[in-house]
C-alpha atoms as a PDB file:
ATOM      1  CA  UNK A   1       0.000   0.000   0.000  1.00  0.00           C
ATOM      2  CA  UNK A   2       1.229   3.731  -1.003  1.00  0.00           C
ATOM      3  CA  UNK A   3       1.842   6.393   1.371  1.00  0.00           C
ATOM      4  CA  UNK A   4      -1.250   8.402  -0.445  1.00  0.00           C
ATOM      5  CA  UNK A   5      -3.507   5.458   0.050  1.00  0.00           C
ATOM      6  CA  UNK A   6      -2.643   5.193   3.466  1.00  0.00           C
ATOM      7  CA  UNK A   7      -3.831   9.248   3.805  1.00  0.00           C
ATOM      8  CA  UNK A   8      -6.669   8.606   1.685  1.00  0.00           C
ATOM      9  CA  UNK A   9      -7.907   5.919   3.739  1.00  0.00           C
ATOM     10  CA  UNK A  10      -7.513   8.269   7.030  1.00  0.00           C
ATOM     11  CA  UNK A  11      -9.328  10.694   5.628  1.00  0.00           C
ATOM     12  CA  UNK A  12     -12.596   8.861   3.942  1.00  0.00           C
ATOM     13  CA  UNK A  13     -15.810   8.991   5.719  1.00  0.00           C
ATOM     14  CA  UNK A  14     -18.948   7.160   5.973  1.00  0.00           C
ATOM     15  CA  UNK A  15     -20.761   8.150   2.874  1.00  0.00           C
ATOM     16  CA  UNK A  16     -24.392   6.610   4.191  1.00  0.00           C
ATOM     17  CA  UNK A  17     -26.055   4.857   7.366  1.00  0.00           C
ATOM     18  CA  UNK A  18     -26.026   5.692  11.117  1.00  0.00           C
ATOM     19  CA  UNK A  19     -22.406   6.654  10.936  1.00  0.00           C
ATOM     20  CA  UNK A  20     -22.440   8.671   7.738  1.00  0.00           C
ATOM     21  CA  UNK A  21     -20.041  11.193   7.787  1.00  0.00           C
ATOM     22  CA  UNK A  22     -17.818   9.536  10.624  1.00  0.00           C
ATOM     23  CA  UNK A  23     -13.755   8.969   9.573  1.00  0.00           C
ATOM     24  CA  UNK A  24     -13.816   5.191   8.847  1.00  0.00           C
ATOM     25  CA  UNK A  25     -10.839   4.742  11.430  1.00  0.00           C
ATOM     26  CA  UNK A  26     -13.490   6.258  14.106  1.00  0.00           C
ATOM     27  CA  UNK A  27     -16.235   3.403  13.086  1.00  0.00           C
ATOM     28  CA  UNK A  28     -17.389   1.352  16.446  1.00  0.00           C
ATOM     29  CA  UNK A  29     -15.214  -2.247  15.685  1.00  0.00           C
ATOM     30  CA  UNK A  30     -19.024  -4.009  16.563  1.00  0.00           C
ATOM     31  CA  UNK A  31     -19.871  -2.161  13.506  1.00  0.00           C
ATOM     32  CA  UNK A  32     -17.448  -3.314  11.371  1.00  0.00           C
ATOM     33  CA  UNK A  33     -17.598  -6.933  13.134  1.00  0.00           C
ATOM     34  CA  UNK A  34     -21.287  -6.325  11.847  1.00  0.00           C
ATOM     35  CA  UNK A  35     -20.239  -5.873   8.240  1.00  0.00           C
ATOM     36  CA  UNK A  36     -18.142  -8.148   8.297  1.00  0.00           C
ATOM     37  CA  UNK A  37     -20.778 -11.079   8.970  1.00  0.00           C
ATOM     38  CA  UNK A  38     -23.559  -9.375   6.843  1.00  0.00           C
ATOM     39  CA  UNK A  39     -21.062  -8.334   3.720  1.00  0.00           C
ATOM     40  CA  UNK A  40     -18.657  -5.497   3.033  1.00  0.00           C
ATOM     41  CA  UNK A  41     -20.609  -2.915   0.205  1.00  0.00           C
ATOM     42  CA  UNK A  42     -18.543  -3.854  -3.134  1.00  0.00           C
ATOM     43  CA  UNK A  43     -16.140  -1.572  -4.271  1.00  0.00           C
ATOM     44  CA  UNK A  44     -13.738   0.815  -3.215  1.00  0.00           C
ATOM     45  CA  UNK A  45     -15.408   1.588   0.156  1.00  0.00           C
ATOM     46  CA  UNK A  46     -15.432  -2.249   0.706  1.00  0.00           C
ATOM     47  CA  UNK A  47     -11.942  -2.611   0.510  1.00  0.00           C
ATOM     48  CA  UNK A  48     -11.249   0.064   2.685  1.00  0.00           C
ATOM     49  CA  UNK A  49     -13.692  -1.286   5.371  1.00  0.00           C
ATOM     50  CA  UNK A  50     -12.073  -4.441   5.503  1.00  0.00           C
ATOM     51  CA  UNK A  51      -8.315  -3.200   6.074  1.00  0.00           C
ATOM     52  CA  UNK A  52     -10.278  -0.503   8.546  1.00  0.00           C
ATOM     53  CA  UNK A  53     -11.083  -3.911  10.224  1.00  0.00           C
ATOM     54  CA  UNK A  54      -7.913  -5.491   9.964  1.00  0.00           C
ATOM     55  CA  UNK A  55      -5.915  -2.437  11.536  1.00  0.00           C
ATOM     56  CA  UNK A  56      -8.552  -1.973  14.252  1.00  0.00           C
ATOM     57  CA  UNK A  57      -8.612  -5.950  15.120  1.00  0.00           C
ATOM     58  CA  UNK A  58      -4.610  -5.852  15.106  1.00  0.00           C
ATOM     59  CA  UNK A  59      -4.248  -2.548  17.277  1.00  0.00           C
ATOM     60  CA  UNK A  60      -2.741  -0.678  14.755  1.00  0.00           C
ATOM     61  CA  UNK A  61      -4.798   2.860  14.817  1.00  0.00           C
ATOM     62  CA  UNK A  62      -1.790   4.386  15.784  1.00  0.00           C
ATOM     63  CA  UNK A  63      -0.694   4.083  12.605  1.00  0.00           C
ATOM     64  CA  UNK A  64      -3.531   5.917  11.094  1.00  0.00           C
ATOM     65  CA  UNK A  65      -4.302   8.761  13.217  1.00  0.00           C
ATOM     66  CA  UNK A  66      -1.271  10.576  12.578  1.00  0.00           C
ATOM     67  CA  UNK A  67      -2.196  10.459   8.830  1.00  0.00           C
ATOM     68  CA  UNK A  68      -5.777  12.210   9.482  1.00  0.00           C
ATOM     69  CA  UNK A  69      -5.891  16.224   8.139  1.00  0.00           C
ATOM     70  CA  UNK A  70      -6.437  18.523  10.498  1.00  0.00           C
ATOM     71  CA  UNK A  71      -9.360  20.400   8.988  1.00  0.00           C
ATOM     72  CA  UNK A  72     -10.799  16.448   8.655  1.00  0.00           C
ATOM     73  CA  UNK A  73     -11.267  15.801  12.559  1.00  0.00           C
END
């Protein structure tokens, strides 16, 4: 994964549903456990949902959080 996607990804919110408009790094992890069992959307946001998942499950926000905009908080 590239540095860019990496900001990208910090920086894309929920585009629909109860947390529409939330940084996907901020999603509750039941939520994502949720999606998980019930089926990422397809696509883009999919994809990032998934490694959202993966860096939540593994403890690795910190890696993210630094990477968030300031006028995106």
């Amino acid at each position: 994964m590239q540095q860019h996607e990496l900001v990208e990804l910090a920086n894309t919110r929920m585009p629909f549903g109860k947390y529409k408009g939330t940084l996907l790094i901020y999603l509750r992890e039941d939520y994502l456990v949720w999606m998980k069992q019930n089926g990422w959307p397809s696509g883009k946001l999919g994809n990032q949902l998934q490694l959202i998942y993966e860096i939540k499950l593994n403890g690795l926000e910190a890696i993210i959080r630094p990477l968030i905009e300031k006028n995106n908080t």
